[in-house]
N, C-alpha and C. Protein backbone atom coordinates (compact mmCIF):
# COMPACT_ATOMS: atom_id res chain seq x y z
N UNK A 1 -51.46 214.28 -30.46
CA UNK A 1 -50.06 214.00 -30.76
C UNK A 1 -49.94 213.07 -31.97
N UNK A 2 -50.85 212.07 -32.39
CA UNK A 2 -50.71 211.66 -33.57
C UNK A 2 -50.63 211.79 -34.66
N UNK A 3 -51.82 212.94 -34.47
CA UNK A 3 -52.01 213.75 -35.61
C UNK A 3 -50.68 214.30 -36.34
N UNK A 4 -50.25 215.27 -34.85
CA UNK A 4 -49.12 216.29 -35.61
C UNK A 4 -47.91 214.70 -35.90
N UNK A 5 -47.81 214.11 -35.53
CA UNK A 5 -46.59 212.68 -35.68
C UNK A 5 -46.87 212.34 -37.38
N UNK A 6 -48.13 212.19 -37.47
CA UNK A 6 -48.55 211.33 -38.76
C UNK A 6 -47.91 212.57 -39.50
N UNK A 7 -48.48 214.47 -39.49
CA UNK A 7 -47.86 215.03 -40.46
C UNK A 7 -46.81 215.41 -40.74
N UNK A 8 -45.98 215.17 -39.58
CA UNK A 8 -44.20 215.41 -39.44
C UNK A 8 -43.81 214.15 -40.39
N UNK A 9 -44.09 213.19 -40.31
CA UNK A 9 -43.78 212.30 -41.02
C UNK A 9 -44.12 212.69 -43.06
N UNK A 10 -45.07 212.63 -42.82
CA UNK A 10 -45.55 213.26 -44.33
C UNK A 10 -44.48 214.47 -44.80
N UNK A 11 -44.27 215.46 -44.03
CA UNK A 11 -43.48 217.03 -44.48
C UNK A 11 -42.08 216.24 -44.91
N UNK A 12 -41.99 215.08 -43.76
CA UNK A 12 -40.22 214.53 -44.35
C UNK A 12 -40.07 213.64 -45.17
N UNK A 13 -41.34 213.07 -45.79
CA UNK A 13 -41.61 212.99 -47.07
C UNK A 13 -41.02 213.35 -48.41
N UNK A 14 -42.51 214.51 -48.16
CA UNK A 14 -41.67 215.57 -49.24
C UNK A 14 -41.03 216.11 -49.25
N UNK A 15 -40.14 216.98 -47.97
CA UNK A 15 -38.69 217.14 -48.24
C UNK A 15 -38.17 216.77 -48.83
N UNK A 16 -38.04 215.09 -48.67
CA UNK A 16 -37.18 214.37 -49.03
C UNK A 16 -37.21 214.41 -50.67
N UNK A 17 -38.57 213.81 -50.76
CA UNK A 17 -38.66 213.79 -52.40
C UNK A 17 -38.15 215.23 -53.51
N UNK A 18 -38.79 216.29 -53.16
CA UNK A 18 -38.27 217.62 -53.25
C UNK A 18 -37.37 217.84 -53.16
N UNK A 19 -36.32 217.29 -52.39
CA UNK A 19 -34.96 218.07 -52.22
C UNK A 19 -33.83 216.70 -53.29
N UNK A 20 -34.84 215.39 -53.59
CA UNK A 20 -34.08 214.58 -54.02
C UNK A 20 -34.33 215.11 -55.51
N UNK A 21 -35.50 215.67 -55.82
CA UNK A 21 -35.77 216.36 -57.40
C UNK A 21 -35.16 217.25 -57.89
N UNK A 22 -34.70 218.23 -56.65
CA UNK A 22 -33.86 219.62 -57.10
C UNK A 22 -32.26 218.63 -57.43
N UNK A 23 -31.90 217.83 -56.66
CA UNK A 23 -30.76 217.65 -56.94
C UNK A 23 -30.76 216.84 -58.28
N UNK A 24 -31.46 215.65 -58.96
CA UNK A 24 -31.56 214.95 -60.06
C UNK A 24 -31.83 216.55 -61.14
N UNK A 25 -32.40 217.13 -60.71
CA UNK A 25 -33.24 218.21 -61.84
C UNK A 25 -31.08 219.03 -62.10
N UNK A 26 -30.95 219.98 -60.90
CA UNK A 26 -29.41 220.11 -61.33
C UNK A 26 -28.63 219.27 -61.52
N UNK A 27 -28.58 218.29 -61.79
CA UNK A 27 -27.78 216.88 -62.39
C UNK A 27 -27.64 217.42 -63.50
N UNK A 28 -28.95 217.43 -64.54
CA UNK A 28 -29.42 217.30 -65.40
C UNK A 28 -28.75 218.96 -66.04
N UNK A 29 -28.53 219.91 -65.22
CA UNK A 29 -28.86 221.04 -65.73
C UNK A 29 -27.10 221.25 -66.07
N UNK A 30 -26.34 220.20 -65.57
CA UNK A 30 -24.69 220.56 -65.05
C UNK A 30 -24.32 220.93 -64.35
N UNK A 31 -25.29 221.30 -63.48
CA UNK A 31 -25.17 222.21 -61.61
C UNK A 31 -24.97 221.38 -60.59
N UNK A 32 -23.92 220.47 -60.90
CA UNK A 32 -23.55 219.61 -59.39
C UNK A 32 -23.31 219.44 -58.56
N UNK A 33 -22.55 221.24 -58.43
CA UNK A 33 -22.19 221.39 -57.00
C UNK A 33 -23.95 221.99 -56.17
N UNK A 34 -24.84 222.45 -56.74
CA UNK A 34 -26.14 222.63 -56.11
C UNK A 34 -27.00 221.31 -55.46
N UNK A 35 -26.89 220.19 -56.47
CA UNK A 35 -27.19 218.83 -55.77
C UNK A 35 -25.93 218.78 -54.39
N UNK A 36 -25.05 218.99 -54.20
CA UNK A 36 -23.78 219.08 -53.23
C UNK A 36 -24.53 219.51 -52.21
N UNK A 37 -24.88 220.74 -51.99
CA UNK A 37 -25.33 221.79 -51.35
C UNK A 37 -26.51 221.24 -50.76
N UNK A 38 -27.51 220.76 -51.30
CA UNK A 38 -28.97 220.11 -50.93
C UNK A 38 -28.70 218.95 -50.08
N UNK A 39 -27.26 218.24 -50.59
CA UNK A 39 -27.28 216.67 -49.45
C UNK A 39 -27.33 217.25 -48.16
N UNK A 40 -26.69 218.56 -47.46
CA UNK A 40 -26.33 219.14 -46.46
C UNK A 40 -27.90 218.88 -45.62
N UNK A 41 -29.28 219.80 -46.94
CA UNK A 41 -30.13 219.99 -45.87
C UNK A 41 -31.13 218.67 -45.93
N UNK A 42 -30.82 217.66 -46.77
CA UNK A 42 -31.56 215.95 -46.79
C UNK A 42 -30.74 215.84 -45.40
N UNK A 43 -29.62 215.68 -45.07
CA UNK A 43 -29.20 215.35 -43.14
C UNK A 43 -29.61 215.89 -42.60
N UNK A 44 -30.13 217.00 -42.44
CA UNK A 44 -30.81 217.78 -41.33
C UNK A 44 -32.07 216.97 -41.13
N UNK A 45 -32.77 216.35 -42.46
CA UNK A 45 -33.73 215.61 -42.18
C UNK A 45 -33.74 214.35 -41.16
N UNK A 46 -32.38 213.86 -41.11
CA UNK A 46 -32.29 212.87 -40.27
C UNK A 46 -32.55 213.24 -38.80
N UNK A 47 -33.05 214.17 -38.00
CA UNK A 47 -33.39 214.81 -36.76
C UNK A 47 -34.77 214.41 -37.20
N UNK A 48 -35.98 215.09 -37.64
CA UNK A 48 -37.23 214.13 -37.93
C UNK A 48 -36.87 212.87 -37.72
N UNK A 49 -36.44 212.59 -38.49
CA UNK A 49 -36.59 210.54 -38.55
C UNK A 49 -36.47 210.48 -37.68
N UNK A 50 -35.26 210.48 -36.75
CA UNK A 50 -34.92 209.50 -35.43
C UNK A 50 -35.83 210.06 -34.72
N UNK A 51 -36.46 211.41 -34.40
CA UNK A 51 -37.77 211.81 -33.55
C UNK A 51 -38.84 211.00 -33.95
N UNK A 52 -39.59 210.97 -35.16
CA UNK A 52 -40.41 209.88 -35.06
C UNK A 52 -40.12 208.43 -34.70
N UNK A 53 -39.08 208.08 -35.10
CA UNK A 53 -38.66 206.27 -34.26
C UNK A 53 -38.98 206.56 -32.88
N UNK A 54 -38.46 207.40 -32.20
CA UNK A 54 -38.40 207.57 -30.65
C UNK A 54 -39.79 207.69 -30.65
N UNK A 55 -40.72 208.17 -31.15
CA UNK A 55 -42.52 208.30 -30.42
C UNK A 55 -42.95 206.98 -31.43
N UNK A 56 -42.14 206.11 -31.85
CA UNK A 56 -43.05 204.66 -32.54
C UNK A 56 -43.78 203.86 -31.54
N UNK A 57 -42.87 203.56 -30.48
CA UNK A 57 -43.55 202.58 -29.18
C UNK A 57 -44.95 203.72 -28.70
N UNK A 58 -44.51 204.45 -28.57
CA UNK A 58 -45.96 205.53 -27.92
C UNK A 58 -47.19 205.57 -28.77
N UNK A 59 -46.94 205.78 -29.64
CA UNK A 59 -47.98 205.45 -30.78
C UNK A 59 -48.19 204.09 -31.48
N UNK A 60 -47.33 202.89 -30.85
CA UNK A 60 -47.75 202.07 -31.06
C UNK A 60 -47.68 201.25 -32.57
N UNK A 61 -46.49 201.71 -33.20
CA UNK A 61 -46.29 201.68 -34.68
C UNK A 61 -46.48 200.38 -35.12
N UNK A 62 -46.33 199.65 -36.01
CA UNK A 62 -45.69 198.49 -36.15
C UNK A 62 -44.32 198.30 -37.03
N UNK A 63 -44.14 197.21 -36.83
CA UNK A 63 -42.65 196.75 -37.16
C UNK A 63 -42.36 197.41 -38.51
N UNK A 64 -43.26 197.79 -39.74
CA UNK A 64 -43.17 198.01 -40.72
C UNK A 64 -42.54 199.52 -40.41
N UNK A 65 -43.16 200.07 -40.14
CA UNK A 65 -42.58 201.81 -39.73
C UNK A 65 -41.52 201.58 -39.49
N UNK A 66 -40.95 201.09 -38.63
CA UNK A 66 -39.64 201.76 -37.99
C UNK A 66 -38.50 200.30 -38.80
N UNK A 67 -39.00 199.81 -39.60
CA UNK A 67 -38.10 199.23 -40.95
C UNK A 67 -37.87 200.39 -42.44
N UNK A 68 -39.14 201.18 -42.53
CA UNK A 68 -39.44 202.26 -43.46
C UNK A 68 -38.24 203.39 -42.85
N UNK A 69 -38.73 203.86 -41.67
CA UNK A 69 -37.48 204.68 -41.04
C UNK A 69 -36.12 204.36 -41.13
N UNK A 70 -35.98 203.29 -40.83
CA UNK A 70 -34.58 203.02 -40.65
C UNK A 70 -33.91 202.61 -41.97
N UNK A 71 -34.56 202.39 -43.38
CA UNK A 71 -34.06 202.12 -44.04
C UNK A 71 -33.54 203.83 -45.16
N UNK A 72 -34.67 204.77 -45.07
CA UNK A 72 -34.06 205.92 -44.93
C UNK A 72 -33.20 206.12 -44.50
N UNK A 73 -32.84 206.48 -42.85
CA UNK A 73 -31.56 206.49 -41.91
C UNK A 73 -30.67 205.83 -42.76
N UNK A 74 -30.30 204.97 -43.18
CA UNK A 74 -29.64 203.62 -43.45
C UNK A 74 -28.76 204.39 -44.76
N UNK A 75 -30.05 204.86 -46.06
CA UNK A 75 -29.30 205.73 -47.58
C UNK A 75 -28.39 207.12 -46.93
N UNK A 76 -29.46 207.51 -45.94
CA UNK A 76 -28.38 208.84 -45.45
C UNK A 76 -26.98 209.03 -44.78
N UNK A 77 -26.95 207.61 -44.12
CA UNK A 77 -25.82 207.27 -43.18
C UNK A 77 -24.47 207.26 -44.47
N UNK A 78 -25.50 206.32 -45.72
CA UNK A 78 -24.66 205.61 -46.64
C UNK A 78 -24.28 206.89 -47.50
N UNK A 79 -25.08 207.73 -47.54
CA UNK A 79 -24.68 208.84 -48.56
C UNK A 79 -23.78 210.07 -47.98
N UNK A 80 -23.74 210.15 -46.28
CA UNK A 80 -23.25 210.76 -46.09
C UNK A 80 -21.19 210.22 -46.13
N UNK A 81 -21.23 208.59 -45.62
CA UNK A 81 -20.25 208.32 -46.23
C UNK A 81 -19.70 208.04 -47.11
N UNK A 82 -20.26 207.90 -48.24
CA UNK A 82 -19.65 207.82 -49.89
C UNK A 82 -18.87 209.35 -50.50
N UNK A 83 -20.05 210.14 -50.26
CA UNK A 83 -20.00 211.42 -50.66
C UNK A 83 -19.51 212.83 -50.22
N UNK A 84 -19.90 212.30 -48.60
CA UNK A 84 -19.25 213.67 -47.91
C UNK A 84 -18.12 213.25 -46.64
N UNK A 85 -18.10 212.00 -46.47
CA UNK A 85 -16.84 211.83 -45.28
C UNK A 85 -15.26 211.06 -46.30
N UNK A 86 -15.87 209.99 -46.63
CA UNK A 86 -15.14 209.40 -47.45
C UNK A 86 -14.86 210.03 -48.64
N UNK A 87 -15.64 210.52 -49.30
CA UNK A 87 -15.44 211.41 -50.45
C UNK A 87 -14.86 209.92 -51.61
N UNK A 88 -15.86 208.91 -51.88
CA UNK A 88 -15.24 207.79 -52.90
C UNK A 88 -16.06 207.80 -54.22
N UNK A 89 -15.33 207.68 -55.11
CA UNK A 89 -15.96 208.07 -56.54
C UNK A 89 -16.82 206.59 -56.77
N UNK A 90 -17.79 206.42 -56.40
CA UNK A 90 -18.34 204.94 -56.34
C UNK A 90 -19.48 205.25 -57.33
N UNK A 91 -19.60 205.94 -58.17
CA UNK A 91 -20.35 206.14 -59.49
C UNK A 91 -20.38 205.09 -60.26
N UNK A 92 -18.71 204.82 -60.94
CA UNK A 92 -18.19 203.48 -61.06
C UNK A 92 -18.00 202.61 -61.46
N UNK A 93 -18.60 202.19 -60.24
CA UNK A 93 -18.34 200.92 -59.78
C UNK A 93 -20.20 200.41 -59.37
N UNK A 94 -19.94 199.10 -60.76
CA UNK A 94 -21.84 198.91 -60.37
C UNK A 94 -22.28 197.92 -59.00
N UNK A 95 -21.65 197.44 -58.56
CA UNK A 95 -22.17 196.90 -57.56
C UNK A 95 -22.04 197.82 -56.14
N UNK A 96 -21.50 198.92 -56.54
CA UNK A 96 -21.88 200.21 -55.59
C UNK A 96 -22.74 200.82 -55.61
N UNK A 97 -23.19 200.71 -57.07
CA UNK A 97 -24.15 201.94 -57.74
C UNK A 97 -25.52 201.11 -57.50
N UNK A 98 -25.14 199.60 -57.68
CA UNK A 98 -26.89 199.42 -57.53
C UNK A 98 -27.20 198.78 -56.32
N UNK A 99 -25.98 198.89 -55.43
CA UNK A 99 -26.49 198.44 -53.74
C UNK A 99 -26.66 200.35 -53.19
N UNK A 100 -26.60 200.85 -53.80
CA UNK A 100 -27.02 203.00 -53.72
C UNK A 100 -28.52 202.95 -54.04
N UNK A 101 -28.14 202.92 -55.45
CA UNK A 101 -29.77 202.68 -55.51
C UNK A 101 -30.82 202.02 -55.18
N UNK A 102 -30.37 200.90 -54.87
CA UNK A 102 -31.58 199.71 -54.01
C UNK A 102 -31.47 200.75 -52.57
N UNK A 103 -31.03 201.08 -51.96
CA UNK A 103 -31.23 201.46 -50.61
C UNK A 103 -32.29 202.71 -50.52
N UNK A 104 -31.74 203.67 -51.66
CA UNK A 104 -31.77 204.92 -52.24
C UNK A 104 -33.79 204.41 -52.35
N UNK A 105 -33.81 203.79 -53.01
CA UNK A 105 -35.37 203.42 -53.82
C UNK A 105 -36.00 202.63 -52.07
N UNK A 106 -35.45 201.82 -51.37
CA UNK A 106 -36.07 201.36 -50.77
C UNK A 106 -36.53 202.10 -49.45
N UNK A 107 -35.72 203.03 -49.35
CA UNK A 107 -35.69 204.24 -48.21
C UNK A 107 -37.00 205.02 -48.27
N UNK A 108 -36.96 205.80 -49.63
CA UNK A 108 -37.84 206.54 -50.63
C UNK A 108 -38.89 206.44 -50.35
N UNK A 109 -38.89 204.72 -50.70
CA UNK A 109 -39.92 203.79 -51.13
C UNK A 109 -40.58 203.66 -49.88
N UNK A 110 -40.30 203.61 -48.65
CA UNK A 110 -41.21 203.91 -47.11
C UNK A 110 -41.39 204.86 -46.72
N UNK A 111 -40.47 205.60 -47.29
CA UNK A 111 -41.41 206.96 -46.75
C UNK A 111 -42.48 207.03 -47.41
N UNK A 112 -42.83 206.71 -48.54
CA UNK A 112 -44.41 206.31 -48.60
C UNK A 112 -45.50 206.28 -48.09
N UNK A 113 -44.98 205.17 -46.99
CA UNK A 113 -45.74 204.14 -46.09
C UNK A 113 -45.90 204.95 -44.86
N UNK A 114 -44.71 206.11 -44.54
CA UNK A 114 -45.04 206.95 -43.52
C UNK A 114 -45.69 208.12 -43.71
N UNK A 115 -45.57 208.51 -44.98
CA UNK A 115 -46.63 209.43 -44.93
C UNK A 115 -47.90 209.54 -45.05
N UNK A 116 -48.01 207.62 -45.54
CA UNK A 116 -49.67 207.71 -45.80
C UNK A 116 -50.39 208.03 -44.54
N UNK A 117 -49.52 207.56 -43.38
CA UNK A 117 -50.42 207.56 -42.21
C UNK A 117 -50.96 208.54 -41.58
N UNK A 118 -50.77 210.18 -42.75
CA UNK A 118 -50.88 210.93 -42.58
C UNK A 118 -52.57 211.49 -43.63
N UNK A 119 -52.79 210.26 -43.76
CA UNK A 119 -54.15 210.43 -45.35
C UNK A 119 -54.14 210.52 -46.59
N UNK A 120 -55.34 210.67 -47.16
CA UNK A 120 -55.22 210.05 -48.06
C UNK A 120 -54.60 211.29 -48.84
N UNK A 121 -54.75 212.47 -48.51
CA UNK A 121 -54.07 213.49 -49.27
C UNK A 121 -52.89 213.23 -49.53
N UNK A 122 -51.82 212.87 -48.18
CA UNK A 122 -51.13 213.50 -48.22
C UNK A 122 -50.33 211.98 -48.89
N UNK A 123 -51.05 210.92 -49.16
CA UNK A 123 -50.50 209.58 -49.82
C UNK A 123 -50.60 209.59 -51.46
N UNK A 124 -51.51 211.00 -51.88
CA UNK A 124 -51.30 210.76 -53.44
C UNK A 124 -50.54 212.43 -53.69
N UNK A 125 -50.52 213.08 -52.61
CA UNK A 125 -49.18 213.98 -52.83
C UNK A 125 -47.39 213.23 -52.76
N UNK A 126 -47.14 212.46 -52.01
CA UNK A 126 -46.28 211.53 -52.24
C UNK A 126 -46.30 210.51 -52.70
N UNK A 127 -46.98 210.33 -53.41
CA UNK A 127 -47.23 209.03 -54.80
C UNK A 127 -46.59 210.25 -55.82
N UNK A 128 -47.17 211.24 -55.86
CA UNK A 128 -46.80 211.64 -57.47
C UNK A 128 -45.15 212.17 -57.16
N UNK A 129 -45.02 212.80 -56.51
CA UNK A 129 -43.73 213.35 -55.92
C UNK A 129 -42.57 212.09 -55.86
N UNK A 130 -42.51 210.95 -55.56
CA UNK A 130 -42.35 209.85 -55.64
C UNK A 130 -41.97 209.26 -57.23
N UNK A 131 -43.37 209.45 -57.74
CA UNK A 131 -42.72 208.90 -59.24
C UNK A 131 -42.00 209.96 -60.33
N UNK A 132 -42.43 211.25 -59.45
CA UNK A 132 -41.79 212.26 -60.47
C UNK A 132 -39.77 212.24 -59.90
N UNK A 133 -39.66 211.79 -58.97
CA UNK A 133 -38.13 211.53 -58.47
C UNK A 133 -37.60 210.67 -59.30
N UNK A 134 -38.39 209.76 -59.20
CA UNK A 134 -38.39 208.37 -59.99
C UNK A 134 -37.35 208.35 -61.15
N UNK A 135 -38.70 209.00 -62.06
CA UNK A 135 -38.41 209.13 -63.13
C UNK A 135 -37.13 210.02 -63.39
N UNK A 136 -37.03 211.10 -62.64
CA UNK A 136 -35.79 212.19 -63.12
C UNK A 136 -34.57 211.36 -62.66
N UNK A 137 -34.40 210.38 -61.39
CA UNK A 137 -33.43 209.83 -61.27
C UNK A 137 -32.86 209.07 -62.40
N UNK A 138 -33.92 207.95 -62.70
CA UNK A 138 -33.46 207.50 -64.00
C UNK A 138 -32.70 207.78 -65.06
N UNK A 139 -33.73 209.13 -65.60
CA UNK A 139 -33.44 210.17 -66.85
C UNK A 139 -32.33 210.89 -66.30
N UNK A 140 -31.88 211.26 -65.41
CA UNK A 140 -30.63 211.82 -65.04
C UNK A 140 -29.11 210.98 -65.52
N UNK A 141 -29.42 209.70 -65.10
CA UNK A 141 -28.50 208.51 -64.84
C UNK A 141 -28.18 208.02 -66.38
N UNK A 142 -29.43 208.35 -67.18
CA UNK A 142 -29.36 207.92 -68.65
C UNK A 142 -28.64 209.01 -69.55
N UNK A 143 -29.03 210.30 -68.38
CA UNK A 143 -28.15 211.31 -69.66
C UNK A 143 -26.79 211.91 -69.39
N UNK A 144 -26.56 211.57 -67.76
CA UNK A 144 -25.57 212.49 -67.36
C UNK A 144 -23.89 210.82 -67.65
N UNK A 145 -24.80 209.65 -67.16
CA UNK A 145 -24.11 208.44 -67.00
C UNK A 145 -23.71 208.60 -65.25
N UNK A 146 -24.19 209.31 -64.40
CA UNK A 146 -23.55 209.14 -63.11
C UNK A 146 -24.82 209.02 -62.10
């Protein structure tokens, strides 16, 4: 059971990173309503997450994991209300934009930490996946301004 835990964790990983690239990549392309479309299946991801929190005590996690988890949970909760309940143009407005992105990066930024526990593969497949988000987020933000 660890095993398959450690690689469920890793797959929602790269989902994540992957599905955060297609949307920066159509940023970039003027295809915004396709980044639209992709937030739909980044929430579906939130069923993984809270399944792995629930087997953390069983496996014995530590405190760091289920801070990594929950701070994910935390961008999705936040993105699902900016963008799809509230519907608020908080582009903006910078102390929206960079309490988004700090969450956005710090969320990201543990899933890292959860997928390493999946090896070493699968920790420099989400290292590069990771900085290749990275970077397109940036370069998105620099060319599109949003």
């Amino acid at each position: 059971m660890l095993r398959e835990t450690n690689l469920l964790g890793a797959v929602v990983a790269i989902a994540l990173y992957g599905s955060a690239i297609l949307v920066f990549s159509f940023r970039l392309l003027g295809k915004w309503q396709y980044g639209y479309w992709i937030g739909y299946f980044e929430f579906l991801l939130a069923i993984p997450l809270i399944f792995l929190l629930f087997k953390a005590p069983q496996l014995e996690r530590p405190v760091l994991y289920y801070i990594q988890i929950g701070c994910m949970l935390a961008w999705l909760v936040a993105e699902a209300l900016l963008d799809y309940i509230l519907k608020i143009d908080f582009r903006n407005v910078q102390w929206i934009v960079i309490s988004y992105v700090v969450l956005f990066f710090t969320g990201t930024g543990g899933m890292l930490g959860v997928a390493s526990n999946a090896g070493r593969k699968w920790s420099i497949l989400t290292i590069i996946l990771f900085l290749i988000m990275a970077i397109l987020a940036f370069v998105q933000r620099a060319v599109t301004g949003m």
